[in-house]
PDB file of N, CA and C in Angstrom:
ATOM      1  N   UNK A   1       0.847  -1.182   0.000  1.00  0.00           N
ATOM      2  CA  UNK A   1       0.000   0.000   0.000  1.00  0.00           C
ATOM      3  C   UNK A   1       0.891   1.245   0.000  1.00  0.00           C
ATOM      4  N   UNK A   2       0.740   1.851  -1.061  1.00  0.00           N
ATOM      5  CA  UNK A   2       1.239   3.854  -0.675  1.00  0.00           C
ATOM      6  C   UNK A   2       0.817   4.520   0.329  1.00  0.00           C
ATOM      7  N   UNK A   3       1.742   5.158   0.224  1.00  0.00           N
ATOM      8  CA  UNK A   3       1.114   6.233   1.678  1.00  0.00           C
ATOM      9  C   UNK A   3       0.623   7.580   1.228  1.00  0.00           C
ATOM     10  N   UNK A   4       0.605   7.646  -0.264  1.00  0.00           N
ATOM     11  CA  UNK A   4      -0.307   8.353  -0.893  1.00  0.00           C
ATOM     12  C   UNK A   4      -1.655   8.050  -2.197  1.00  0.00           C
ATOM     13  N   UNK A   5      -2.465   9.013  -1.609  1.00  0.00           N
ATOM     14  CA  UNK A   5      -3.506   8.407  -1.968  1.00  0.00           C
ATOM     15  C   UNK A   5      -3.754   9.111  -3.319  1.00  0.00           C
ATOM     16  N   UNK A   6      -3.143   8.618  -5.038  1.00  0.00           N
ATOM     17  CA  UNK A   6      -3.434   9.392  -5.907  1.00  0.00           C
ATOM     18  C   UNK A   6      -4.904   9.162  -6.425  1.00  0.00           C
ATOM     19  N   UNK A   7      -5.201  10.723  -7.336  1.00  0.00           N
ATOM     20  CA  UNK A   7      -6.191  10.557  -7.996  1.00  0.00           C
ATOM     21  C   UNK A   7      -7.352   9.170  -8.476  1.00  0.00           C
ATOM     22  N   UNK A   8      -6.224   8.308  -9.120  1.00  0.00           N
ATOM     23  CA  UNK A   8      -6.988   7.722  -9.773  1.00  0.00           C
ATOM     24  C   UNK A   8      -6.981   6.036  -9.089  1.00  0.00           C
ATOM     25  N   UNK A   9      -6.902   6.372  -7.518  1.00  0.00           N
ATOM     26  CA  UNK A   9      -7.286   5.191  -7.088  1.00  0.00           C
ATOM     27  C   UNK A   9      -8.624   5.546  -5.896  1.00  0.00           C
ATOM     28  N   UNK A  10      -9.612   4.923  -5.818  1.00  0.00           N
ATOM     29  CA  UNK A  10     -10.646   4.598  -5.138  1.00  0.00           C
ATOM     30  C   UNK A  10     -10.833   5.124  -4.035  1.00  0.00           C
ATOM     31  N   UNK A  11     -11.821   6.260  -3.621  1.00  0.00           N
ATOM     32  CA  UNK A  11     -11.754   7.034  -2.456  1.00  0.00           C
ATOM     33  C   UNK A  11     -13.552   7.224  -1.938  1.00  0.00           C
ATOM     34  N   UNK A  12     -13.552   6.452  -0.703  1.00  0.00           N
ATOM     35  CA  UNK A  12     -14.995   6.502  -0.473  1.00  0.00           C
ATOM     36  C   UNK A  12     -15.923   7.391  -0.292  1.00  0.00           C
ATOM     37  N   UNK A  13     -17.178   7.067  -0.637  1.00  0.00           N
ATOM     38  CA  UNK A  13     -18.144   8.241  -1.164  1.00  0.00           C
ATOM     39  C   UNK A  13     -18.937   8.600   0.063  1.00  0.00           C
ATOM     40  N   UNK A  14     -18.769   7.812   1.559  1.00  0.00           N
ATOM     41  CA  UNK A  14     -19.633   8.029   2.562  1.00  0.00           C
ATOM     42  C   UNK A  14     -18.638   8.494   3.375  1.00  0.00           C
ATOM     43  N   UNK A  15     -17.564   9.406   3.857  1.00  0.00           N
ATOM     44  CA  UNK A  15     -16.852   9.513   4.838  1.00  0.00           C
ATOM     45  C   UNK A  15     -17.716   9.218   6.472  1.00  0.00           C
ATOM     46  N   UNK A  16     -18.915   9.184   6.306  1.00  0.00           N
ATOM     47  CA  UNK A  16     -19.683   9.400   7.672  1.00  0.00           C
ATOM     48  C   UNK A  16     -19.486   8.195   8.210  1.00  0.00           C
ATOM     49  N   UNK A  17     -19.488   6.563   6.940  1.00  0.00           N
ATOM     50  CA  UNK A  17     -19.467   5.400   7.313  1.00  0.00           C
ATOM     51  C   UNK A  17     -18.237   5.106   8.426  1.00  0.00           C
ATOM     52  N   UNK A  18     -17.114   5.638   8.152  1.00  0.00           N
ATOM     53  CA  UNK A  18     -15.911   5.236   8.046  1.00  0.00           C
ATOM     54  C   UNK A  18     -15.722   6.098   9.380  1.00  0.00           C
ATOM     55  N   UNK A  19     -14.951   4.762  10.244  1.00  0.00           N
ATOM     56  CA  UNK A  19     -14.451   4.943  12.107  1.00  0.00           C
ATOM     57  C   UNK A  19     -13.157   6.133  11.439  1.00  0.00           C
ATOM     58  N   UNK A  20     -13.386   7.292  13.024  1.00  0.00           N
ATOM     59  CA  UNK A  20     -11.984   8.455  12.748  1.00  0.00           C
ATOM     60  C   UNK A  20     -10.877   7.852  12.567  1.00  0.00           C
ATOM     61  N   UNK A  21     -10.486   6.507  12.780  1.00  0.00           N
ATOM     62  CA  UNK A  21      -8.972   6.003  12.231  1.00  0.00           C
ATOM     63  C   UNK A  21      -8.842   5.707  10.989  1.00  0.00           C
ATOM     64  N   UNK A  22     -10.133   5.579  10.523  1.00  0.00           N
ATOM     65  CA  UNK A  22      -9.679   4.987   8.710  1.00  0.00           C
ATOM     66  C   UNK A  22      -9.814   6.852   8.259  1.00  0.00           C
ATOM     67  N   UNK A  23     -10.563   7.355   8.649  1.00  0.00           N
ATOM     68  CA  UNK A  23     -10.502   9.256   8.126  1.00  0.00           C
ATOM     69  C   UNK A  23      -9.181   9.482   8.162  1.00  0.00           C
ATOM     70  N   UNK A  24      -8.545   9.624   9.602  1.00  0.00           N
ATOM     71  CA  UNK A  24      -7.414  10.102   9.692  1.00  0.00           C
ATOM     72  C   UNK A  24      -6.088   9.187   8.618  1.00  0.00           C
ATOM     73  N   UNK A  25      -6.395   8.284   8.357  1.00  0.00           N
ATOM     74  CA  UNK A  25      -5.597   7.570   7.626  1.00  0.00           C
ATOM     75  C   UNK A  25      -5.713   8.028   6.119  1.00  0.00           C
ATOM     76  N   UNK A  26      -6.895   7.882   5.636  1.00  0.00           N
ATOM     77  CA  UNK A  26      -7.240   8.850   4.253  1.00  0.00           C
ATOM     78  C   UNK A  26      -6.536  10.274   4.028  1.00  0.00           C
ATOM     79  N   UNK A  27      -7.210  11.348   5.426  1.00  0.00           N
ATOM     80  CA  UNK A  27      -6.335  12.466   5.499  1.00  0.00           C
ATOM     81  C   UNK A  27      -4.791  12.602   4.993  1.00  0.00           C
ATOM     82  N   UNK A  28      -4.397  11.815   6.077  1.00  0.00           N
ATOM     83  CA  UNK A  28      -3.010  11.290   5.924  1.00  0.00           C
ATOM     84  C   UNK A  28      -2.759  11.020   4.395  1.00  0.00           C
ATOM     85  N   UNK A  29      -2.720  10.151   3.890  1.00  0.00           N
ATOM     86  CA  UNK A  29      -2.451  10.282   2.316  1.00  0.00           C
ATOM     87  C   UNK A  29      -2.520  11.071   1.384  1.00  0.00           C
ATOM     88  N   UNK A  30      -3.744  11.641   1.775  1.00  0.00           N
ATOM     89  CA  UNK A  30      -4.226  13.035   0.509  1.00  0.00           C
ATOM     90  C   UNK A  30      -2.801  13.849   0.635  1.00  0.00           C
ATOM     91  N   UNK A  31      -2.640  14.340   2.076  1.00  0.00           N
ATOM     92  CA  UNK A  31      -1.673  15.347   2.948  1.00  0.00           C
ATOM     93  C   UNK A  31      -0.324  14.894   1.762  1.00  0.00           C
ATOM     94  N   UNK A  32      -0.133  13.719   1.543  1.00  0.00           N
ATOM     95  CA  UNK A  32       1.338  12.979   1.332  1.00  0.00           C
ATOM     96  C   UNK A  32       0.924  13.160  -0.079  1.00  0.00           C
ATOM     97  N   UNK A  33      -0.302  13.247  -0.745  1.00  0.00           N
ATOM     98  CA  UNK A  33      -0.559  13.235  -2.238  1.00  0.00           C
ATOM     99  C   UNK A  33      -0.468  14.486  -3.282  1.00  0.00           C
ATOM    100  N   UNK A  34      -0.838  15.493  -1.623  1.00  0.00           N
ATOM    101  CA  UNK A  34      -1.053  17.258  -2.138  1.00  0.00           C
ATOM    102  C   UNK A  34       0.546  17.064  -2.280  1.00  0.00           C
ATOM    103  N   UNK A  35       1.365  17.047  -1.251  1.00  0.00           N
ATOM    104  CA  UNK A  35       2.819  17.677  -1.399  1.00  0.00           C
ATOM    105  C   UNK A  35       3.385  17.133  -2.618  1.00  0.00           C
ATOM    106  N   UNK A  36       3.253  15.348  -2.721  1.00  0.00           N
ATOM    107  CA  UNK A  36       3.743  14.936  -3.774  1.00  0.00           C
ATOM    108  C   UNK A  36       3.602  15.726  -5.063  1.00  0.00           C
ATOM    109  N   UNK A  37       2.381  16.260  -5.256  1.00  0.00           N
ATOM    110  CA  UNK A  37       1.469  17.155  -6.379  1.00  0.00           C
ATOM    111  C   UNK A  37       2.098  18.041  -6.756  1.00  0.00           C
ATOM    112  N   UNK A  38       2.676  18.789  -5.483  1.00  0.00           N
ATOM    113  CA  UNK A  38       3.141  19.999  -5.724  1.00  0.00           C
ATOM    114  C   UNK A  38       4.587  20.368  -6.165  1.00  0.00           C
ATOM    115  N   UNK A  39       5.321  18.902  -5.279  1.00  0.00           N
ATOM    116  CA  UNK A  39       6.568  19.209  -5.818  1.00  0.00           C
ATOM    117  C   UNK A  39       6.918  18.541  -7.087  1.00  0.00           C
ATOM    118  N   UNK A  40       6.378  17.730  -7.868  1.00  0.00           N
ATOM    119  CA  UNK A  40       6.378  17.303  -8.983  1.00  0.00           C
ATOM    120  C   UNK A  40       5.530  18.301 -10.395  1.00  0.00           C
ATOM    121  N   UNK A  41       4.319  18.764  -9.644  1.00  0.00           N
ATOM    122  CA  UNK A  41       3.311  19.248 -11.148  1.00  0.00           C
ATOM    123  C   UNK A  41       3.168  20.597 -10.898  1.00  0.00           C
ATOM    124  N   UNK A  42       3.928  21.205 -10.030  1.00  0.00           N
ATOM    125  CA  UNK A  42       3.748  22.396  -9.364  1.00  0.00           C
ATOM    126  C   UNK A  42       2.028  22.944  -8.240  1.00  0.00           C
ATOM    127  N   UNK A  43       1.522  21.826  -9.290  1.00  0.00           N
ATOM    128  CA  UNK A  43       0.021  22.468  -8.275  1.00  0.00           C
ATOM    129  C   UNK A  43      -0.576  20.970  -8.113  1.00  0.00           C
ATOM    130  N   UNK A  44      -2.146  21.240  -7.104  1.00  0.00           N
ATOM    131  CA  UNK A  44      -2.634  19.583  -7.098  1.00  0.00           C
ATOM    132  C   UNK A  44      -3.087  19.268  -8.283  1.00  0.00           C
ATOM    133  N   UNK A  45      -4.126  18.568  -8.152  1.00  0.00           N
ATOM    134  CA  UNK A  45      -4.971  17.648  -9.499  1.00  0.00           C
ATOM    135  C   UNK A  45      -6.076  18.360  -8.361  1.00  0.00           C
ATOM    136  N   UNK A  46      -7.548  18.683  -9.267  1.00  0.00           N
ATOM    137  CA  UNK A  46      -8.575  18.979  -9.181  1.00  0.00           C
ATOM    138  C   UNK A  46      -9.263  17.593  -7.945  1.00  0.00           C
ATOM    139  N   UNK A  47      -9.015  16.357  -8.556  1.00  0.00           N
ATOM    140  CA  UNK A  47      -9.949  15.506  -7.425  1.00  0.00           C
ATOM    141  C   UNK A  47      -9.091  15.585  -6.598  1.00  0.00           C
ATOM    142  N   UNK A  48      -7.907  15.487  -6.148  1.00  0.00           N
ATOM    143  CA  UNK A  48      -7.396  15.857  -4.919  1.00  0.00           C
ATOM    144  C   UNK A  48      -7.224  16.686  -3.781  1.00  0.00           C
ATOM    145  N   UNK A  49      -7.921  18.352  -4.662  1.00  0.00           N
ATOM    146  CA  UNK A  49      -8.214  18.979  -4.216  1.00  0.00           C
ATOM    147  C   UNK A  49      -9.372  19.006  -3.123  1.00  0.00           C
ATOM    148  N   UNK A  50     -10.650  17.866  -4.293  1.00  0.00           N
ATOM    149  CA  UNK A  50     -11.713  17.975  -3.401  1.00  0.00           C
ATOM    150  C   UNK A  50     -12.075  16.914  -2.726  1.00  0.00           C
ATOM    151  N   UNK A  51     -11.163  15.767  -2.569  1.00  0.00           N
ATOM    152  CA  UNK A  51     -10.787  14.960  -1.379  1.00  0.00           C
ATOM    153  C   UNK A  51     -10.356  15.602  -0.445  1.00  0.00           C
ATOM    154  N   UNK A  52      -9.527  16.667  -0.304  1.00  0.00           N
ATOM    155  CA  UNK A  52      -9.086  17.128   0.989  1.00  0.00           C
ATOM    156  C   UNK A  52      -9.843  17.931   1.272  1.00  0.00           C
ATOM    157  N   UNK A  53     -11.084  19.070   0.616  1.00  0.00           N
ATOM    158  CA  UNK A  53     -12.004  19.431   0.969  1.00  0.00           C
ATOM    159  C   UNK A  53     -12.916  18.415   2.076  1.00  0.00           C
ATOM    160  N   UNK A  54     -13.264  17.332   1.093  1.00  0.00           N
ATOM    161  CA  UNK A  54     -13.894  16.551   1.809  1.00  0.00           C
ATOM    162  C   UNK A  54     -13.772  15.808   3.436  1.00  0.00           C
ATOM    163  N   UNK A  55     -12.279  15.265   3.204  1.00  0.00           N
ATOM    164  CA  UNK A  55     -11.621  14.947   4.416  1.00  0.00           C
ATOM    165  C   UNK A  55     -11.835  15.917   5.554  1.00  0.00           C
ATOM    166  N   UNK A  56     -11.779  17.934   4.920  1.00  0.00           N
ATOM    167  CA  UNK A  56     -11.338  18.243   5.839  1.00  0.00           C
ATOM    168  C   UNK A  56     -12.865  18.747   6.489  1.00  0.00           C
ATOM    169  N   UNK A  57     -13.616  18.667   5.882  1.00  0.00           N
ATOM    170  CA  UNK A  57     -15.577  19.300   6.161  1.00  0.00           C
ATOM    171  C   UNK A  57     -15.753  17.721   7.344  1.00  0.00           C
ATOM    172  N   UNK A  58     -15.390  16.854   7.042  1.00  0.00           N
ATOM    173  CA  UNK A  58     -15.671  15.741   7.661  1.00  0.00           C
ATOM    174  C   UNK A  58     -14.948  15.383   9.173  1.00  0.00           C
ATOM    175  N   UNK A  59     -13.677  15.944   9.277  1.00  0.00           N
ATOM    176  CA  UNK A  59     -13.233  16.140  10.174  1.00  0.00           C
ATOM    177  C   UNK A  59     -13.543  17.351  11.198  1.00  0.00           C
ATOM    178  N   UNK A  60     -13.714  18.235  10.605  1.00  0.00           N
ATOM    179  CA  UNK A  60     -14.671  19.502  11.108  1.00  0.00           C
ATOM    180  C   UNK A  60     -15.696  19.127  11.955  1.00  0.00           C
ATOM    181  N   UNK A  61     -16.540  18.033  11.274  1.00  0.00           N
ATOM    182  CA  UNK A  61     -18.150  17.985  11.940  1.00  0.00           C
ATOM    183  C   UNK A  61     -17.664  16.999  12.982  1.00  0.00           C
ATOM    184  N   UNK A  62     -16.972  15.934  12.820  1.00  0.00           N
ATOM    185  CA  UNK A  62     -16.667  15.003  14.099  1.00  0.00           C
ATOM    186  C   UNK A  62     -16.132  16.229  15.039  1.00  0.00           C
ATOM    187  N   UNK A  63     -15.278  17.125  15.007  1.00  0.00           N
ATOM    188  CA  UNK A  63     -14.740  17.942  15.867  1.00  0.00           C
ATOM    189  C   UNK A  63     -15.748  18.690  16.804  1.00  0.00           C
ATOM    190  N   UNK A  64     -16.904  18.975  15.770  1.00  0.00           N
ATOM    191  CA  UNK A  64     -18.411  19.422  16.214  1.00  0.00           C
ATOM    192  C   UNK A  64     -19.108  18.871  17.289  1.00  0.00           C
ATOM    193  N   UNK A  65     -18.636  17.763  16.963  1.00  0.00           N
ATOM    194  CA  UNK A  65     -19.960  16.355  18.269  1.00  0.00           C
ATOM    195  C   UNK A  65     -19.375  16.316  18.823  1.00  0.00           C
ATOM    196  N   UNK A  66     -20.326  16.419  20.188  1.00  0.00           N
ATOM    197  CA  UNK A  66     -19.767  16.017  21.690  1.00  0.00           C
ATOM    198  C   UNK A  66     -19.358  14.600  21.858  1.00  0.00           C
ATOM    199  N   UNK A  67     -18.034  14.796  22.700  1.00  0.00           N
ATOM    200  CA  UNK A  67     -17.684  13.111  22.619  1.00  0.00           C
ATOM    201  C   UNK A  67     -18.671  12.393  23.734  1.00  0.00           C
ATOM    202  N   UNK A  68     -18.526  11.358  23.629  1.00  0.00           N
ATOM    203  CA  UNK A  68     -19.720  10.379  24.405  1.00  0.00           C
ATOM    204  C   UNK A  68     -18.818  10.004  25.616  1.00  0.00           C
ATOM    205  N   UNK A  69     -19.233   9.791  26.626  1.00  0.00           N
ATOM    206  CA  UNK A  69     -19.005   9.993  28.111  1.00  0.00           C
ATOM    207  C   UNK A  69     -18.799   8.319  28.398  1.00  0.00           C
ATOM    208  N   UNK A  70     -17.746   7.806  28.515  1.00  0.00           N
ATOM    209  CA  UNK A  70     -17.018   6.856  28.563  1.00  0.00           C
ATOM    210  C   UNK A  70     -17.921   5.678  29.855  1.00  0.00           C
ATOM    211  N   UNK A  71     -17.911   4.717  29.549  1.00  0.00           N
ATOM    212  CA  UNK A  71     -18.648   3.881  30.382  1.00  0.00           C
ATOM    213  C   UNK A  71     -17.811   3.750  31.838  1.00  0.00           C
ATOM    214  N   UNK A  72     -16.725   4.235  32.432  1.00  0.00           N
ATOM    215  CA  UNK A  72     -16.054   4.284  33.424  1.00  0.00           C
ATOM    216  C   UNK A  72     -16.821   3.965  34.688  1.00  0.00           C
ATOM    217  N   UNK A  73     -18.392   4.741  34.502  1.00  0.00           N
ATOM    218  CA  UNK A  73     -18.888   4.688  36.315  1.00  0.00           C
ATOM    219  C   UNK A  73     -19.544   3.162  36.250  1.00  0.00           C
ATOM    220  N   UNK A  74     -20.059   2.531  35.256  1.00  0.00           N
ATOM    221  CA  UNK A  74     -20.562   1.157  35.109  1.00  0.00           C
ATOM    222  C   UNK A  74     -19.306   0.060  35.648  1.00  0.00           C
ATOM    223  N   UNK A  75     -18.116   0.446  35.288  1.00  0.00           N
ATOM    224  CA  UNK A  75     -17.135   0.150  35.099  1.00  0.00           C
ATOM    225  C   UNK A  75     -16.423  -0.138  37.140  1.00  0.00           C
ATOM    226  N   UNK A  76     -16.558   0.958  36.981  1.00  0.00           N
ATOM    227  CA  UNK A  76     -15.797   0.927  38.785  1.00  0.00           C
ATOM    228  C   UNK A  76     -16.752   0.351  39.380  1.00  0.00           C
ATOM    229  N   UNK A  77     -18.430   0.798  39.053  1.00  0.00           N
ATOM    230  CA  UNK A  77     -19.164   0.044  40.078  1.00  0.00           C
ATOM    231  C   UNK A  77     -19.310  -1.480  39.853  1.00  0.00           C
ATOM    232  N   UNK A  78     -18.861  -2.509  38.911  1.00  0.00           N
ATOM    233  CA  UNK A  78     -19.022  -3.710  39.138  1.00  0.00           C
ATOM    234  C   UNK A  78     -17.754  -4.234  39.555  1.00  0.00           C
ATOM    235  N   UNK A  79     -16.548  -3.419  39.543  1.00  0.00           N
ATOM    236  CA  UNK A  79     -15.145  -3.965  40.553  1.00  0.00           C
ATOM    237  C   UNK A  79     -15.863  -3.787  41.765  1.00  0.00           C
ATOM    238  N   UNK A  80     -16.459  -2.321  42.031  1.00  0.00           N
ATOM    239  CA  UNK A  80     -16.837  -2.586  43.773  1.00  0.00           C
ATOM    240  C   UNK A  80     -17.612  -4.217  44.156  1.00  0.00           C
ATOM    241  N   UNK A  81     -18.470  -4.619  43.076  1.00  0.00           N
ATOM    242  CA  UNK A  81     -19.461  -5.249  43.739  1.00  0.00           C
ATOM    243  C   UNK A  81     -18.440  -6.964  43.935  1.00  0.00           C
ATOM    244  N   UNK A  82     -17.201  -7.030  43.280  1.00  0.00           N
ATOM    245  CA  UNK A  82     -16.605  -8.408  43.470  1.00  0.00           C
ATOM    246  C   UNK A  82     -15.038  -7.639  44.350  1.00  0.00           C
ATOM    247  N   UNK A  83     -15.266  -7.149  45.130  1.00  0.00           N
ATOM    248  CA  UNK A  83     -13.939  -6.604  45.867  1.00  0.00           C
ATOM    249  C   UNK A  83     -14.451  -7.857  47.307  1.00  0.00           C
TER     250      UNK A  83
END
């Protein structure tokens, strides 16, 4: 696998589906695909452009939602109940 993600290979159409580690991993490539872009063609490619649009509207809105409040008190209270 590359660690960049060019144009003309396969980039999913639901980012919403996809857990923040496979996003951040996508991110990650585009990131490695823009520079590649730039220092080779001087500028990006148009779909790469709007992959990292995409990546980055998508990362935005997770940043948006409140994170969910960790099961911890379920958690301590059934160690209490076998202490």
């Amino acid at each position: 696998m590359s660690t960049r993600l060019t144009p003309s290979e396969d980039f999913p159409e639901d980012l919403t589906a996809l857990a923040l580690p496979e996003v951040e991993v996508l991110n990650s490539r585009i990131h490695r695909e823009l520079d590649y872009e730039y220092a080779n063609d001087g500028e990006p490619s148009m779909e790469t452009e709007i992959r990292h649009e995409e990546l980055t509207e998508e990362l935005d809105r997770r940043d948006q939602q409140p994170e969910s409040t960790p099961a911890l008190p379920d958690a301590v209270e059934s160690t209490r109940r076998f202490s």
